[in-house]
Protein backbone atom coordinates (compact mmCIF):
# COMPACT_ATOMS: atom_id res chain seq x y z
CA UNK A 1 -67.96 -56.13 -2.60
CA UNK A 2 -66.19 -53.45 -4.50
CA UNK A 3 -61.99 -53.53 -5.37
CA UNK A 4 -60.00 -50.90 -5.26
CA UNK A 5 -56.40 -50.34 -5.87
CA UNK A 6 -54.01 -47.96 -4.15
CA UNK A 7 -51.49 -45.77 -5.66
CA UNK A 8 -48.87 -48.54 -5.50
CA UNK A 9 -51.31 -51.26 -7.56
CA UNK A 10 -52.42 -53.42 -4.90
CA UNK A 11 -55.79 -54.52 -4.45
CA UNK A 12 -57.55 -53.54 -1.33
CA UNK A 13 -61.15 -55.94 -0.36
CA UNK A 14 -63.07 -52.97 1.42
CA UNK A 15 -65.73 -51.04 0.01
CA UNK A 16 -64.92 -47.95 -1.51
CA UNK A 17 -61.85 -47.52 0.32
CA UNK A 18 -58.61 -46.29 -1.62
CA UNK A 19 -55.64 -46.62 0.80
CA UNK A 20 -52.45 -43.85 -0.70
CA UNK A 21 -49.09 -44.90 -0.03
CA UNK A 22 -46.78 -42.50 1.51
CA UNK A 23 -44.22 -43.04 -0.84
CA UNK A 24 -44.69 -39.87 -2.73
CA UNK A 25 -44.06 -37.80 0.77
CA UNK A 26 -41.07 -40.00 1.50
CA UNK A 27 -39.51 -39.45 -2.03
CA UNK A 28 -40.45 -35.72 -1.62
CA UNK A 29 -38.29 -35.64 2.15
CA UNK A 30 -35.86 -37.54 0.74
CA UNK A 31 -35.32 -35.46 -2.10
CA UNK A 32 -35.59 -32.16 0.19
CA UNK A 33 -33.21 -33.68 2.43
CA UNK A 34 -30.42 -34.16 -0.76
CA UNK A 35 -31.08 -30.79 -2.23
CA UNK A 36 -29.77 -29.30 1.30
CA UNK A 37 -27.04 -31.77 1.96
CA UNK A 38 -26.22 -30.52 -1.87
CA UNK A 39 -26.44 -27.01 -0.78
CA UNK A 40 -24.59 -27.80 2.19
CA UNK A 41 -21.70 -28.86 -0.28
CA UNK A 42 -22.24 -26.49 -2.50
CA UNK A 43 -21.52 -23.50 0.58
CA UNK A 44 -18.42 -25.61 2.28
CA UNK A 45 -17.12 -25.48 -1.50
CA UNK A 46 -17.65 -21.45 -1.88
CA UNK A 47 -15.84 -21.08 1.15
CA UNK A 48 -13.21 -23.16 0.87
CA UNK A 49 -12.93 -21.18 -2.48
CA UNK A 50 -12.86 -18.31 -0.61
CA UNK A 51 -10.05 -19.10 1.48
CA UNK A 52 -7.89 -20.00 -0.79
CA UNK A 53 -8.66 -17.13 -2.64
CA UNK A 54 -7.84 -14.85 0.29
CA UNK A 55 -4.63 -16.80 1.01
CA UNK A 56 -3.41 -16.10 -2.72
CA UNK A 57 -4.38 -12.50 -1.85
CA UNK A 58 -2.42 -12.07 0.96
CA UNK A 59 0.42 -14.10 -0.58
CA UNK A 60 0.63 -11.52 -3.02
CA UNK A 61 0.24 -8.30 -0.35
CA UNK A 62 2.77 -9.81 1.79
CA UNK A 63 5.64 -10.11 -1.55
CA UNK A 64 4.84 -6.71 -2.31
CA UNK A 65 4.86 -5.71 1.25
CA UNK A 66 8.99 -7.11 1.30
CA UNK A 67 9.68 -5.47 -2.01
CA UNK A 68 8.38 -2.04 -0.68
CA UNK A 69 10.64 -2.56 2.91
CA UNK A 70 13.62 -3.65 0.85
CA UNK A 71 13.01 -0.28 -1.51
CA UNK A 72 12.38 1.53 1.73
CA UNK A 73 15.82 0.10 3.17
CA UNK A 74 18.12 0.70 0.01
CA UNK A 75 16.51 4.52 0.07
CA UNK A 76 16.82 4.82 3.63
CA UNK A 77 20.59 3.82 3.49
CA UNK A 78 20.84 6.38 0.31
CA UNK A 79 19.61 8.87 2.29
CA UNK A 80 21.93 8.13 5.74
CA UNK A 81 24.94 8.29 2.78
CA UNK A 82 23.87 11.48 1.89
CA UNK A 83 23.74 13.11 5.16
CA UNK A 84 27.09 11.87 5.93
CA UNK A 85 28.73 13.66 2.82
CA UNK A 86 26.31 16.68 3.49
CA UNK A 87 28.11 16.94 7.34
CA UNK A 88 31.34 15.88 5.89
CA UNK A 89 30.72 18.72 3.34
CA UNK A 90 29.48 21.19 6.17
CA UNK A 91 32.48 20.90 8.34
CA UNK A 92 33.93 24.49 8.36
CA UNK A 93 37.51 23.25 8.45
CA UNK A 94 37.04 21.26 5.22
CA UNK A 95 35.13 24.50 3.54
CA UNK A 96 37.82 26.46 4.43
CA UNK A 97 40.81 24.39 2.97
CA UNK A 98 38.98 24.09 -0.02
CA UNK A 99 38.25 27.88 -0.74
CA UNK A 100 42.15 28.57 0.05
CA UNK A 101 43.48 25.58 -2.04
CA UNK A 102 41.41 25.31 -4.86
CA UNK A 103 39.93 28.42 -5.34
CA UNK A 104 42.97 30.53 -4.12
CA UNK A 105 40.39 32.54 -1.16
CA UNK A 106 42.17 34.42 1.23
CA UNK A 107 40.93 35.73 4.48
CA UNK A 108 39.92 39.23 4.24
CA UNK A 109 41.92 42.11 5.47
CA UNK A 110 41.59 45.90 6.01
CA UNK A 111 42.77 46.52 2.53
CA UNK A 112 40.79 43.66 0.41
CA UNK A 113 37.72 44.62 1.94
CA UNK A 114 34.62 47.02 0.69
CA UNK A 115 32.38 48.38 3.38
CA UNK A 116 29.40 49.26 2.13
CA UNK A 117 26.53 51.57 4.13
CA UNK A 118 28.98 54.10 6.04
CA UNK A 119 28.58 57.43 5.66
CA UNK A 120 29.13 58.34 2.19
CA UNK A 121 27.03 55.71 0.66
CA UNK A 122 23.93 55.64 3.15
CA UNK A 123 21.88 57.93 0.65
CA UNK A 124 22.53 55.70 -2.13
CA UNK A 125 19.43 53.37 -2.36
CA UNK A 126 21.09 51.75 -5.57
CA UNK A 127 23.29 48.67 -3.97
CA UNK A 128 24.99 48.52 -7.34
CA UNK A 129 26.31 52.28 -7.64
CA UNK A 130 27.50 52.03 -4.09
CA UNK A 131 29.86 49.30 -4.70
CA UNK A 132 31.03 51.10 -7.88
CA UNK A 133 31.44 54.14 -5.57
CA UNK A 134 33.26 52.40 -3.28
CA UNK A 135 35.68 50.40 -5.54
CA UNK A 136 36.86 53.57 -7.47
CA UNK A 137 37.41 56.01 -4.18
């Protein structure tokens, strides 16, 4: 009668048989079975990463987003200021005061007035000589 010994050191009585412990195939799924639990980890990880990165990312978007609106609101009420003194400005009774006050305007009669294209001056091309034609008549 021959003795043999399996992988894991115990003696068999058989002949010539040689029994092999599945040990080495349940360390193997066992250690398969950690390297994806690992990887498992390992991908809930990135992505948590991943939102926290986008989070910070949109943090940062939405503070410049308010910075640009409250730029946006101080030009927009620049620009409503504006218009008011440009119609303020524009108001023909205002104008008129103004050039009569300050810069001593009057409105035009017959004899402060230059016409220019009658008769006399129609074959004149020169805009210039006309006037001076007209001023010293």
């Amino acid at each position: 009668m021959q003795v043999a010994t399996n992988v894991a050191g115990t003696m068999n009585s058989g002949v010539g048989v040689v029994r092999r412990n599945s040990g080495i195939s349940k360390r193997s799924a066992r250690a398969k079975k950690n390297s994806r639990m690992f990887a498992g980890v390992i991908i809930a990880g990135i992505m948590c990463l991943m939102i926290v990165v986008m989070s910070a990312f949109a943090a940062n978007l939405n503070q410049e987003n308010n910075q640009l609106q409250k730029k946006n609101d101080y030009i927009q009420a620049e620009v409503d200021s504006l218009n008011t003194k440009i119609n303020d400005a524009s108001n023909i009774n205002k104008i008129e005061k103004t050039a009569t006050e300050k810069y001593g305007m009057v409105h035009s009669e017959s004899q402060n007035c230059i016409t220019i294209g009658d008769s006399k001056s129609s074959s004149k091309t020169n805009l210039a000589s006309a006037i001076k034609d007209e001023a010293y008549e």
